[in-house]
N, C-alpha and C. Protein backbone atom coordinates (compact mmCIF):
# COMPACT_ATOMS: atom_id res chain seq x y z
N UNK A 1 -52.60 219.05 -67.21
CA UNK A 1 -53.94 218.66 -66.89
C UNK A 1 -53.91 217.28 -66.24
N UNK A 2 -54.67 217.16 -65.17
CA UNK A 2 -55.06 215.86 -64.52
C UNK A 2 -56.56 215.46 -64.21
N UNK A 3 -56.85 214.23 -63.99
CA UNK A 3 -58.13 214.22 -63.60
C UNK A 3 -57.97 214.17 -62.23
N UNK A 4 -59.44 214.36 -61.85
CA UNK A 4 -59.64 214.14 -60.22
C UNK A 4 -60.65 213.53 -60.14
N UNK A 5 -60.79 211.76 -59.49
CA UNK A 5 -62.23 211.04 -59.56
C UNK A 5 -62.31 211.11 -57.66
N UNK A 6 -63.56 211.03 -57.33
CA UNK A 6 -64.21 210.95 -55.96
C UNK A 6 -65.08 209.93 -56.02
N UNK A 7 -65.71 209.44 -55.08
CA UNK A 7 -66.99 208.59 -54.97
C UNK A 7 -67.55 209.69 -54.21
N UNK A 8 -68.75 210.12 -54.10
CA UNK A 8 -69.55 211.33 -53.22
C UNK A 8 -70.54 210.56 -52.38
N UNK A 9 -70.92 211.12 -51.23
CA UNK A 9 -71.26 210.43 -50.42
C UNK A 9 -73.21 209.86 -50.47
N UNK A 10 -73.38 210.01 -52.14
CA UNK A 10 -74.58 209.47 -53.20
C UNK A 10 -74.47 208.46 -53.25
N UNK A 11 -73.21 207.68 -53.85
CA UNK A 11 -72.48 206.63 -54.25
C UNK A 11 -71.70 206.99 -55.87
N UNK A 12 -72.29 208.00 -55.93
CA UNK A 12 -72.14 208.71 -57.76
C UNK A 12 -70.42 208.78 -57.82
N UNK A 13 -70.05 209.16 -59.07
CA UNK A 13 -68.41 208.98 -59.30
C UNK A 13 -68.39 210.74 -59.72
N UNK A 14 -67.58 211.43 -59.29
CA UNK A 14 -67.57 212.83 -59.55
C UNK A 14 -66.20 212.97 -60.20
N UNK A 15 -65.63 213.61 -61.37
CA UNK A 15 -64.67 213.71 -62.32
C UNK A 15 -64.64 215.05 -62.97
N UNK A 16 -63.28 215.67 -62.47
CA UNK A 16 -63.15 217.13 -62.92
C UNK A 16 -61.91 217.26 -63.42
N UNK A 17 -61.75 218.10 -63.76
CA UNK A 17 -59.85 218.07 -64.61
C UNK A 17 -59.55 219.23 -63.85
N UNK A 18 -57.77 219.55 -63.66
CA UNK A 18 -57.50 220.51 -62.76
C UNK A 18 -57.51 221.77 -63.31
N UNK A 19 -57.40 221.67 -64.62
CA UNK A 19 -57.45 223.17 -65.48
C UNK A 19 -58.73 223.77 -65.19
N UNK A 20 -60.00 222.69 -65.03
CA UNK A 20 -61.16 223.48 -64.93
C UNK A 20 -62.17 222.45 -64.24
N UNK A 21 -61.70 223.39 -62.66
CA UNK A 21 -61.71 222.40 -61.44
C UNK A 21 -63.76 222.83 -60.85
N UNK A 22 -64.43 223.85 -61.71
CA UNK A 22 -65.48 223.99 -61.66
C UNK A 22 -66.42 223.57 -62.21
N UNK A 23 -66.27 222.71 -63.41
CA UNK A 23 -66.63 222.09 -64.21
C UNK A 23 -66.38 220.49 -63.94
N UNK A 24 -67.77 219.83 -63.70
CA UNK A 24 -67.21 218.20 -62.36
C UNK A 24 -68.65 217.51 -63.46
N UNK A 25 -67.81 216.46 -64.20
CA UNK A 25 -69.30 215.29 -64.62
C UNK A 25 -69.17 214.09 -63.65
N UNK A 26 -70.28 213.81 -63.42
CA UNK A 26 -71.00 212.57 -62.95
C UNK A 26 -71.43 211.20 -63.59
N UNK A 27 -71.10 210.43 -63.05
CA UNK A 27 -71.59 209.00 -63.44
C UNK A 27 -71.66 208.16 -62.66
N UNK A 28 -71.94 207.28 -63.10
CA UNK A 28 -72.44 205.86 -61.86
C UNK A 28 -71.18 205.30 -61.44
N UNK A 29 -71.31 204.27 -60.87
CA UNK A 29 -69.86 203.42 -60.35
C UNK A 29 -69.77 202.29 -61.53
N UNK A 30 -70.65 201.79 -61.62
CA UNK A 30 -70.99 201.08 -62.91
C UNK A 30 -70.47 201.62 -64.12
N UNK A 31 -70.64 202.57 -65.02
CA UNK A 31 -69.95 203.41 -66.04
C UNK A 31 -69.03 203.76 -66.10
N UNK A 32 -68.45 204.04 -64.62
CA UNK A 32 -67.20 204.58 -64.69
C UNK A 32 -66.21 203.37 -64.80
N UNK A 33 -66.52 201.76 -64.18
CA UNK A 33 -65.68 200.40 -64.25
C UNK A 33 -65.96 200.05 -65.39
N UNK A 34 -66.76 200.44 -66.54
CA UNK A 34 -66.47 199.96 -67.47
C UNK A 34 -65.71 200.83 -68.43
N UNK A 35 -65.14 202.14 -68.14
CA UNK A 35 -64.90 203.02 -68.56
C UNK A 35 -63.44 202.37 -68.23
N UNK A 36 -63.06 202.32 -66.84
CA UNK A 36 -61.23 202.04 -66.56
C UNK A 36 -61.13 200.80 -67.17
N UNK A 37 -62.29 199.78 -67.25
CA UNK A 37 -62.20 198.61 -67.98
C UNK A 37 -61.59 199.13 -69.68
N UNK A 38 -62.44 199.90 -69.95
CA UNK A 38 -61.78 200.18 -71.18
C UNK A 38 -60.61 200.46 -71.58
N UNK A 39 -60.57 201.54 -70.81
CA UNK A 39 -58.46 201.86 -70.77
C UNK A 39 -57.93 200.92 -70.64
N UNK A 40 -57.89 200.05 -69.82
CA UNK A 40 -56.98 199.00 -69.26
C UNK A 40 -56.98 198.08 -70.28
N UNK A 41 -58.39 197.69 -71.29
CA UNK A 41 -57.78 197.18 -72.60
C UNK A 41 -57.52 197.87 -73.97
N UNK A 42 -57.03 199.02 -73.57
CA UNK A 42 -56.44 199.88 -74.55
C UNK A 42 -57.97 200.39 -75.63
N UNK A 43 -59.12 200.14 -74.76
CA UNK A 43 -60.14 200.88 -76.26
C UNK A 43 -59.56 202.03 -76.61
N UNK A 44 -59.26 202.85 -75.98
CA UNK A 44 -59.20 204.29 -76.26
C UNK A 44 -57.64 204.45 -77.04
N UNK A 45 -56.56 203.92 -76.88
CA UNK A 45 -55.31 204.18 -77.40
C UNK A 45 -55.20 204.86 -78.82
N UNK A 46 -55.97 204.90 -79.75
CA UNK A 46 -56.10 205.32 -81.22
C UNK A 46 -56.48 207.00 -81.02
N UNK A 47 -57.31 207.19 -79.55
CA UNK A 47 -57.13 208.90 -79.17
C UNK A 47 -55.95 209.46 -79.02
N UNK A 48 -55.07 208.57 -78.43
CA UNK A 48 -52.92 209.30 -77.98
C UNK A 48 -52.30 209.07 -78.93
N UNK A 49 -52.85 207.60 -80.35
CA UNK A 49 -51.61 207.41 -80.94
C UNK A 49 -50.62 208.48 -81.43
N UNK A 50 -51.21 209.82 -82.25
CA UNK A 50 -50.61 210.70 -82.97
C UNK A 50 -50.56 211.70 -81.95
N UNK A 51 -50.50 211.42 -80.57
CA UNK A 51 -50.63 212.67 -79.90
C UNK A 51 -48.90 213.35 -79.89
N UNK A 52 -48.20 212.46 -79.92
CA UNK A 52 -46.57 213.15 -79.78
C UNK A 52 -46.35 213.67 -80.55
């Protein structure tokens, strides 16, 4: 599985995974930078810790 992000020509952020490439959520540009903001300071890491 991968993601796939776009900017659409709205300005909106479009995000689909390749397993299920018909199924696409939306968000702002705004939500989505605070979203990579998040990754990038590890909010989310406690979702992968036990993933191995």
């Amino acid at each position: 599985m991968a993601l796939e992000v776009t900017t659409g020509e709205d300005g909106m952020i479009y995000i689909r995974e390749t397993d299920e490439p018909e199924v696409v959520a939306v968000t702002t540009p705004e939500k989505w930078d605070a979203f990579v903001k998040g990754v990038k300071a590890g909010e989310f890491d406690h979702f992968v810790e036990d993933a191995e």
